[in-house]
N, C-alpha and C. Protein backbone atom coordinates (compact mmCIF):
# COMPACT_ATOMS: atom_id res chain seq x y z
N UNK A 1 -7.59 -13.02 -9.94
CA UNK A 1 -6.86 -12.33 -8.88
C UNK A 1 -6.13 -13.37 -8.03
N UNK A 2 -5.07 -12.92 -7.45
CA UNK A 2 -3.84 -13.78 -6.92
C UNK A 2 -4.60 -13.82 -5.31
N UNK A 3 -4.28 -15.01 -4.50
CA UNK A 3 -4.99 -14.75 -3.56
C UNK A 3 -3.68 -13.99 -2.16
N UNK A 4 -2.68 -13.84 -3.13
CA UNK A 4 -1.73 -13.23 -1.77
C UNK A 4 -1.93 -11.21 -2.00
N UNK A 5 -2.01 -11.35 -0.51
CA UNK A 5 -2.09 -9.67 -0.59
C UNK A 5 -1.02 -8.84 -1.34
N UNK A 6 -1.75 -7.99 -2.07
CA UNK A 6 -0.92 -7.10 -2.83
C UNK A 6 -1.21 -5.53 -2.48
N UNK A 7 -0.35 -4.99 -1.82
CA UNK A 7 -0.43 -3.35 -1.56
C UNK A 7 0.09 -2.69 -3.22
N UNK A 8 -0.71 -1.78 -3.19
CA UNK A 8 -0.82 -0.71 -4.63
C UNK A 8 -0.29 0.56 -4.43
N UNK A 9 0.73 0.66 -4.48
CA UNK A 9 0.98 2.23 -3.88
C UNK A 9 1.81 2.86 -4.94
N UNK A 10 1.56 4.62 -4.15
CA UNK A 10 2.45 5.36 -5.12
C UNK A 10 3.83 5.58 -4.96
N UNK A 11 4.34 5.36 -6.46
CA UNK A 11 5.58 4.43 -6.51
C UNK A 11 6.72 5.94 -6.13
N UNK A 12 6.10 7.16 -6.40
CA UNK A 12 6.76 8.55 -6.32
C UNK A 12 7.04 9.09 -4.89
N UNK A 13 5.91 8.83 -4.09
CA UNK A 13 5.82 8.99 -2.84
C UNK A 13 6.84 8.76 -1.70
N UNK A 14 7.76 9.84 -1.09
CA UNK A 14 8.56 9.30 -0.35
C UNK A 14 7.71 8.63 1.05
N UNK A 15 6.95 9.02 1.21
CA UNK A 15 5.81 8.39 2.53
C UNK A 15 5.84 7.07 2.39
N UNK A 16 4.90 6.42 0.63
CA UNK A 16 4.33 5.37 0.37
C UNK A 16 5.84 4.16 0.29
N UNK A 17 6.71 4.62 -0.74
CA UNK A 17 7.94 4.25 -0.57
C UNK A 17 8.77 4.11 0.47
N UNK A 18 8.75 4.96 1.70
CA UNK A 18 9.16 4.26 2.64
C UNK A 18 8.36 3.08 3.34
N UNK A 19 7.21 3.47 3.54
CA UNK A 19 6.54 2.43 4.60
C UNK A 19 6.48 1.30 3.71
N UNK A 20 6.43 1.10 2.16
CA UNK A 20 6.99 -0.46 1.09
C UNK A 20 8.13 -0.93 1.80
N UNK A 21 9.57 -0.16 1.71
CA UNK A 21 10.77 -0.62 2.52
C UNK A 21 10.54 -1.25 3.71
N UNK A 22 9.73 -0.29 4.51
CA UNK A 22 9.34 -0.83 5.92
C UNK A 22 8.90 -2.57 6.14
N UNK A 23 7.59 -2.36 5.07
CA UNK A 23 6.95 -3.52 5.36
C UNK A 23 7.72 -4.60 4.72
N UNK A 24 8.94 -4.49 3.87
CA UNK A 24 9.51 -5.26 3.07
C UNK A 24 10.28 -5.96 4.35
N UNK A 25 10.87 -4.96 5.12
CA UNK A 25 11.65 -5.82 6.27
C UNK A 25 10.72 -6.37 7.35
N UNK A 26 9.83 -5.88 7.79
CA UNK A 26 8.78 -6.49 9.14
C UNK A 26 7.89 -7.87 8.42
N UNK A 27 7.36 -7.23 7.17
CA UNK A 27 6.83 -9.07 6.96
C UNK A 27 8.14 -9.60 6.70
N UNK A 28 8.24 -10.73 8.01
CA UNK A 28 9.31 -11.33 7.46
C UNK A 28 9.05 -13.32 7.20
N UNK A 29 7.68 -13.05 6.87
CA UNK A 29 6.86 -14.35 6.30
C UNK A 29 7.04 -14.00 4.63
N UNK A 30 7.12 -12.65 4.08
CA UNK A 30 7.42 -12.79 2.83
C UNK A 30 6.24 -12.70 2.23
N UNK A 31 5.08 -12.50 2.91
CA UNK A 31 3.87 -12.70 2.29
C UNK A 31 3.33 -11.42 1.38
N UNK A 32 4.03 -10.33 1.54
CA UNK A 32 2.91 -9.19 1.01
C UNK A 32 3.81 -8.88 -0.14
N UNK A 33 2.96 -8.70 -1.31
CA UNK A 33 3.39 -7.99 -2.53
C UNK A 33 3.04 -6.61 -2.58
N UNK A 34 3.85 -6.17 -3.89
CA UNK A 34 4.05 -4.92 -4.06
C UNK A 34 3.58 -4.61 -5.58
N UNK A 35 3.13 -3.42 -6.03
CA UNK A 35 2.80 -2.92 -6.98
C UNK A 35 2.89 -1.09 -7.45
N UNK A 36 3.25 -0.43 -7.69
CA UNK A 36 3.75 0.71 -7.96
C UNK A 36 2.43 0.86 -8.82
N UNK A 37 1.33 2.39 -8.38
CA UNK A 37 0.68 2.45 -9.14
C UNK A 37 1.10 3.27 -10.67
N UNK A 38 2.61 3.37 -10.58
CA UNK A 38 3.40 3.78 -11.69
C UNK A 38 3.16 2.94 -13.22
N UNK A 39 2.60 1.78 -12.51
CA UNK A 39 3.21 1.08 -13.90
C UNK A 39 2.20 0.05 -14.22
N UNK A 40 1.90 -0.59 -15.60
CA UNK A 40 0.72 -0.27 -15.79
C UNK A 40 0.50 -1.59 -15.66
N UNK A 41 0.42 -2.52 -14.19
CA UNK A 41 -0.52 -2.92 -13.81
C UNK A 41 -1.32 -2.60 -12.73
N UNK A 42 -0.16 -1.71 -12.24
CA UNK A 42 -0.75 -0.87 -11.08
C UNK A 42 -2.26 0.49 -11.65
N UNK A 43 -1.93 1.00 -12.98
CA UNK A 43 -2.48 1.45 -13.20
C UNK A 43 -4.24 1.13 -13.61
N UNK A 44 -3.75 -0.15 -14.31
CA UNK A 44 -5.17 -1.03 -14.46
C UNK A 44 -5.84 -1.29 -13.03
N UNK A 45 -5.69 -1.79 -11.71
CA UNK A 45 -6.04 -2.01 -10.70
C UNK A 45 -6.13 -0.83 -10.03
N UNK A 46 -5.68 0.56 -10.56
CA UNK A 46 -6.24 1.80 -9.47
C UNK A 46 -7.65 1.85 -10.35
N UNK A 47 -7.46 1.85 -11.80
CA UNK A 47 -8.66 2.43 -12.59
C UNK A 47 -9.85 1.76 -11.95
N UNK A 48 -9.90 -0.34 -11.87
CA UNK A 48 -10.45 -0.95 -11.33
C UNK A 48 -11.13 -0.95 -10.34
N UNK A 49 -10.52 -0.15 -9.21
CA UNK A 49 -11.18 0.20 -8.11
C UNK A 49 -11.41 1.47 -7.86
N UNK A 50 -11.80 2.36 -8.61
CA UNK A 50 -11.96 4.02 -8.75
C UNK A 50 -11.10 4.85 -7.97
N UNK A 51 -9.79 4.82 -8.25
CA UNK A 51 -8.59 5.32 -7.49
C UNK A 51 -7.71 6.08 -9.15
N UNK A 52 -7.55 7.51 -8.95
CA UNK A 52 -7.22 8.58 -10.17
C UNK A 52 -5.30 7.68 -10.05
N UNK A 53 -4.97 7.07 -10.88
CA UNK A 53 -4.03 6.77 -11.04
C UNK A 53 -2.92 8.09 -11.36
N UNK A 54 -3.31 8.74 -11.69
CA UNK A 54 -2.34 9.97 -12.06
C UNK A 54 -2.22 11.17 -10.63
N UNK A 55 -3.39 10.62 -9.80
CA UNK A 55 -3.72 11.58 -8.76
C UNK A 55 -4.12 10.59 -7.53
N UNK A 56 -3.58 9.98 -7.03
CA UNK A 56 -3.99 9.20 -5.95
C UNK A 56 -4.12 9.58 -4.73
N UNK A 57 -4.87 9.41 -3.82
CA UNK A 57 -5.86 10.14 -2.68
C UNK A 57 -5.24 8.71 -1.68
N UNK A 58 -5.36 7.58 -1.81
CA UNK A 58 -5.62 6.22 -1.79
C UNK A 58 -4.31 5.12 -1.85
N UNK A 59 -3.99 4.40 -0.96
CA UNK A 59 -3.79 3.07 -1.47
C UNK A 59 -4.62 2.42 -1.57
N UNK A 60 -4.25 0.86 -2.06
CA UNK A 60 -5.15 -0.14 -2.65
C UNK A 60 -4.64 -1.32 -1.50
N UNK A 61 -5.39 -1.86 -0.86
CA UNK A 61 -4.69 -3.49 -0.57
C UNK A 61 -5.55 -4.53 -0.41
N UNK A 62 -5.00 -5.21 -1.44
CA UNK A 62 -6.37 -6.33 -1.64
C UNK A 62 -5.63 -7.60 -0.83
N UNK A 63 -6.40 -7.97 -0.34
CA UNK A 63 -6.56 -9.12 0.52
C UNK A 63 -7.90 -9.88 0.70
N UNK A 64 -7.52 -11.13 1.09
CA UNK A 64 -8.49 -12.16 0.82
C UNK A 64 -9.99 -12.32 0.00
N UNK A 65 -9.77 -11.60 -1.41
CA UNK A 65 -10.44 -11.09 -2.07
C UNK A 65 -11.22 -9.88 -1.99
N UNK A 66 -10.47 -9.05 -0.73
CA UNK A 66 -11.47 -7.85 -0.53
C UNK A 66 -10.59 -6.38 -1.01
N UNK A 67 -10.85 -5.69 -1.56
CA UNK A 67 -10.36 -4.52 -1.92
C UNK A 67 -10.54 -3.34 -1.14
N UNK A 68 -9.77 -3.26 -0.14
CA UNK A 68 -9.60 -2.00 0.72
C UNK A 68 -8.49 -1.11 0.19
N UNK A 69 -9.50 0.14 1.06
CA UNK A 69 -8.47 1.42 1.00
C UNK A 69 -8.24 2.51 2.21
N UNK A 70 -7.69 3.26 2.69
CA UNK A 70 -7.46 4.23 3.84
C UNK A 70 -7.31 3.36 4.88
N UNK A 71 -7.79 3.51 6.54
CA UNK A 71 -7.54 3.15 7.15
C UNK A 71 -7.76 1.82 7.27
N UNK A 72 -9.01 1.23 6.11
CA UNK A 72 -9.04 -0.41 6.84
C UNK A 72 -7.91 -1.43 5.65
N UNK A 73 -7.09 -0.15 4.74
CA UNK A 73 -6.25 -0.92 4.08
C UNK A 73 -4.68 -1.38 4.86
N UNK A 74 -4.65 0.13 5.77
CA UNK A 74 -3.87 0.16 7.03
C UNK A 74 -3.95 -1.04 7.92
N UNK A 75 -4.94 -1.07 8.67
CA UNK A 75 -5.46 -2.21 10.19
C UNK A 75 -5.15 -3.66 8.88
N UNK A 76 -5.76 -3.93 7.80
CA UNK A 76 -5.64 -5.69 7.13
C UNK A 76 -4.19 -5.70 7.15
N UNK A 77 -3.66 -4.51 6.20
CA UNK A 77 -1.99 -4.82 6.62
C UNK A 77 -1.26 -5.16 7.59
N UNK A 78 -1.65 -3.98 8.50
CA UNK A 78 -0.63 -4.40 10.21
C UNK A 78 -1.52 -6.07 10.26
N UNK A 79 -2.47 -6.30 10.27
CA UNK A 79 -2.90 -7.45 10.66
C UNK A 79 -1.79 -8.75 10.06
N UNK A 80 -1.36 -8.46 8.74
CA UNK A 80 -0.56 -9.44 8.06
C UNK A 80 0.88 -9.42 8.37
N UNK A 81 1.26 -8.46 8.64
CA UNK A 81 2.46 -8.67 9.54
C UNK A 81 3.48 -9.24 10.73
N UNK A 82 2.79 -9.62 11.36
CA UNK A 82 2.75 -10.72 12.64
C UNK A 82 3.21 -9.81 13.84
N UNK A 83 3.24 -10.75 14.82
CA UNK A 83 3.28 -9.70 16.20
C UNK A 83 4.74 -9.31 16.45
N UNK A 84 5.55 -8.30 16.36
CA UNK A 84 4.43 -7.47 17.51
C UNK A 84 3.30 -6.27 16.86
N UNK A 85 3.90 -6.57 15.59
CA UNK A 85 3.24 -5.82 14.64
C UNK A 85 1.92 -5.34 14.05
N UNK A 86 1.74 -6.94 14.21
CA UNK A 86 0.07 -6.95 13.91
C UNK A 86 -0.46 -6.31 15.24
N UNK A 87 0.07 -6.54 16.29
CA UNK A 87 -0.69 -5.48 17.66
C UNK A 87 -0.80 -4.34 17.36
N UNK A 88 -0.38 -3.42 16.32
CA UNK A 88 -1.06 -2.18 15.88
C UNK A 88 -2.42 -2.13 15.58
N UNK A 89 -2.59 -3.37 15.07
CA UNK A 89 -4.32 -3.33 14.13
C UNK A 89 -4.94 -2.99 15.29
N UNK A 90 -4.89 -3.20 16.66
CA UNK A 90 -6.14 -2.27 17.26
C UNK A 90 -6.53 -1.08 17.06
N UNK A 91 -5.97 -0.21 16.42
CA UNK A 91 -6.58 1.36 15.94
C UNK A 91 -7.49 0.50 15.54
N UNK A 92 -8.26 -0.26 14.49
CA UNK A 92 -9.49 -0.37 14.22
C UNK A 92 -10.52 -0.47 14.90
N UNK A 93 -10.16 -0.16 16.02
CA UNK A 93 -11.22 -0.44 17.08
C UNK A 93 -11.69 1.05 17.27
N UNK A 94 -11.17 2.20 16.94
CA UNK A 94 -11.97 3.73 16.62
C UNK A 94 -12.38 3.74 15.55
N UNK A 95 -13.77 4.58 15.72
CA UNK A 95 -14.70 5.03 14.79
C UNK A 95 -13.62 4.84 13.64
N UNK A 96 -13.97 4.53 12.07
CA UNK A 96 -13.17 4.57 10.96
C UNK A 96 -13.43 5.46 10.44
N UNK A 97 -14.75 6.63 10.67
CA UNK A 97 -14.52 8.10 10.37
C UNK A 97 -13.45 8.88 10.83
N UNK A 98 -12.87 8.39 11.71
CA UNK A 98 -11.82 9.14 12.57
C UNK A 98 -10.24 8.99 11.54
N UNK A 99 -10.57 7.52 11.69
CA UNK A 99 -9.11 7.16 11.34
C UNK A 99 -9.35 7.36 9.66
N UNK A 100 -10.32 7.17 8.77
CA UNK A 100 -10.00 8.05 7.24
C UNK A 100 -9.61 8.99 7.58
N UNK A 101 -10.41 10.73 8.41
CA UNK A 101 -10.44 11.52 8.23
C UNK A 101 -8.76 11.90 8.79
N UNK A 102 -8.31 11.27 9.40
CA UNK A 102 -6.15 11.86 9.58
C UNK A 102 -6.22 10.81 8.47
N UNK A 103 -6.45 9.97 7.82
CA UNK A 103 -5.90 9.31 6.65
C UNK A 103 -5.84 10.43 5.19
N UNK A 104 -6.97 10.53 5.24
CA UNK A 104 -7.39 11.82 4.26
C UNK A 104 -6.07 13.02 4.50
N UNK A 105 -6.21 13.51 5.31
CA UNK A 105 -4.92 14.67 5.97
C UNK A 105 -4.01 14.10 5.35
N UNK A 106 -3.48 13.19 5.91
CA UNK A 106 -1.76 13.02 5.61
C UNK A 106 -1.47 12.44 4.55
N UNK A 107 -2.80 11.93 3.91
CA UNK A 107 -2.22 11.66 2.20
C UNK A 107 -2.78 12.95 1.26
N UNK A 108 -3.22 14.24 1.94
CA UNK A 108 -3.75 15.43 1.37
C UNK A 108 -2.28 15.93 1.14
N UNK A 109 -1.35 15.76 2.58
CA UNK A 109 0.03 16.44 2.54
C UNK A 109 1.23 15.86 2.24
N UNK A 110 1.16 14.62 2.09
CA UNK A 110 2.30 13.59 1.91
C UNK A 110 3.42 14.38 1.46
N UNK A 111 3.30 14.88 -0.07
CA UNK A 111 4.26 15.11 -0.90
C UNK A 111 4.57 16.45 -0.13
N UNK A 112 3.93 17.09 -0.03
CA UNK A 112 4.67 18.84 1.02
C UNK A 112 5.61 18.42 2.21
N UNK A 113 4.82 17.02 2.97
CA UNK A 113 5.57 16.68 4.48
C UNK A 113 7.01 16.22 4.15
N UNK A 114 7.15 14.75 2.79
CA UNK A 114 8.08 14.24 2.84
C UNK A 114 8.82 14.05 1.56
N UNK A 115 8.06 15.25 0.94
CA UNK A 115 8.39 14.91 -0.53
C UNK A 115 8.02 13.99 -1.51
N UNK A 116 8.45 14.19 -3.12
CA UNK A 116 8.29 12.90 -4.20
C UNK A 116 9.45 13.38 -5.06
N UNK A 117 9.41 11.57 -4.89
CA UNK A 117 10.68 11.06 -5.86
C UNK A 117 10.54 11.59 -7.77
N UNK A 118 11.39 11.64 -8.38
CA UNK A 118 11.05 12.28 -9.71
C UNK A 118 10.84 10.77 -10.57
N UNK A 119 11.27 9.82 -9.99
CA UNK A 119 10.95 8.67 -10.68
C UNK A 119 10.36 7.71 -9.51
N UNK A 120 9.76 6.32 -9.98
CA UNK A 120 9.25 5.24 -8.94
C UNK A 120 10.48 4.95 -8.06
N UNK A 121 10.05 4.23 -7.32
CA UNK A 121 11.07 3.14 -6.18
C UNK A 121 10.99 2.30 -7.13
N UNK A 122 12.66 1.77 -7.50
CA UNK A 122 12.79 0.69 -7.62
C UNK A 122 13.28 -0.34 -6.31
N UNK A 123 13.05 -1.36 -6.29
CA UNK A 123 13.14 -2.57 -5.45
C UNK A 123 14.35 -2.97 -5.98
N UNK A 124 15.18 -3.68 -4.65
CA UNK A 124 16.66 -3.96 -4.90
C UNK A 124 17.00 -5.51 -5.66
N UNK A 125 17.87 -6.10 -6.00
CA UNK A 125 17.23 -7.20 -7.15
C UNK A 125 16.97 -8.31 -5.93
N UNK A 126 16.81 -8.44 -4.60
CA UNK A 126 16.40 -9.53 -3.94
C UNK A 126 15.08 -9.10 -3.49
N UNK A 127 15.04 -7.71 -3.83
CA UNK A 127 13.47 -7.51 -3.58
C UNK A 127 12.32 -7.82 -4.52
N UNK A 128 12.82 -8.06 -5.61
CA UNK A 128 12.27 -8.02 -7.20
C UNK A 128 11.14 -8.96 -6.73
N UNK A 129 11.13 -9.94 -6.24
CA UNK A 129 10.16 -10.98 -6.38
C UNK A 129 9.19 -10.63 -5.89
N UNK A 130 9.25 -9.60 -4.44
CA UNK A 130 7.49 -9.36 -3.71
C UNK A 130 7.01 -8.04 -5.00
N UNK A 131 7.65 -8.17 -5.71
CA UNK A 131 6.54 -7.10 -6.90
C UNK A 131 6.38 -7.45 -7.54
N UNK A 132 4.97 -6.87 -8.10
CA UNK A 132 4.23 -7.01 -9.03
C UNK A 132 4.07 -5.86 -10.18
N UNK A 133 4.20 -6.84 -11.46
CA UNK A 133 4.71 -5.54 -12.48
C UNK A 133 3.12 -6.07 -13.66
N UNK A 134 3.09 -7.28 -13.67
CA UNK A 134 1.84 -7.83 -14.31
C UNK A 134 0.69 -8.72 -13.54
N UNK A 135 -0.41 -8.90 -13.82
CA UNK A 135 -1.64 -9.49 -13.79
C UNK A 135 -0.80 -10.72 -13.04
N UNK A 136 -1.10 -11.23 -11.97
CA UNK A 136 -0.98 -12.74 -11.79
C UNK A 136 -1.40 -13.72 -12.92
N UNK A 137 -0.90 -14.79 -13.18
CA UNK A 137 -1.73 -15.99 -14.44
C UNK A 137 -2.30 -17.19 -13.62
C-alpha cells in the first residue's frame, strides 16, 4: 500500500464526483489521490475492506495506513487539506454515532438528492495523475 492518501469513491455519484472536483481544487499540496470504485482497482480495495462495490453505502480513505470510512473518512480528509479547510475537522469532536448516522442518510439518498452519472467521472488530462487506476508498485 502507497503511503499517500487515496479516497475510493463512487465514480457514478454526482455527490461523490463533485466533492473529488472539490477536493481536487482545495488540496492544493496535491497530496490526495483518487480512485473510482468503478474500476477495477477500486473494485479490489472496496471488496478488501467489506464495502459492496456494485452497491456502495461507503467511501474508503486510507490514510496513514488506516482504512476509514463515513464520518471519520470525512474529519482525516478535511484534516489533509490545510487551513482553512482542515478547520472543518472539528465536527469530530461530536459523538461519531451522530455524525455516521446523517452520514448513513445522505449516502441512503445521494442518487434521489443529486443524481448519477450513466458513466464514471472522468478526470481532465491534468488531473490524470491524482488517480489511481492500479495497485501502487
Amino acid at each position: 500500500m502507497s503511503d499517500e492518501p487515496l479516497w475510493l469513491f463512487d465514480g457514478v455519484c454526482n455527490l461523490c464526483s463533485g466533492s473529488v472536483r472539490a477536493v481536487l481544487v482545495l488540496d492544493r499540496k496535491g497530496l490526495i489521490r483518487f480512485t473510482p470504485i468503478q474500476s477495477a482497482y477500486g473494485r479490489q480495495l472496496a471488496l478488501a475492506h467489506g464495502i459492496d462495490p456494485d452497491q456502495p453505502t461507503s467511501f474508503l480513505f486510507l490514510d496513514d495506513g488506516r482504512a476509514l470510512e463515513k464520518s471519520a473518512a470525512i474529519v482525516a480528509l478535511l484534516r489533509r487539506l490545510g487551513p482553512p479547510w482542515s478547520w472543518l475537522a472539528v465536527i469530530g469532536v461530536l459523538p461519531r454515532s451522530w455524525l455516521d448516522r446523517a452520514y448513513d442518510g445522505l449516502a441512503a439518498n445521494r442518487y434521489r438528492l443529486l443524481g448519477k452519472r450513466a458513466t464514471c467521472m472522468l478526470p481532465t488530462p491534468a488531473q490524470r495523475a491524482r488517480f489511481r487506476l492500479e495497485p501502487p508498485t
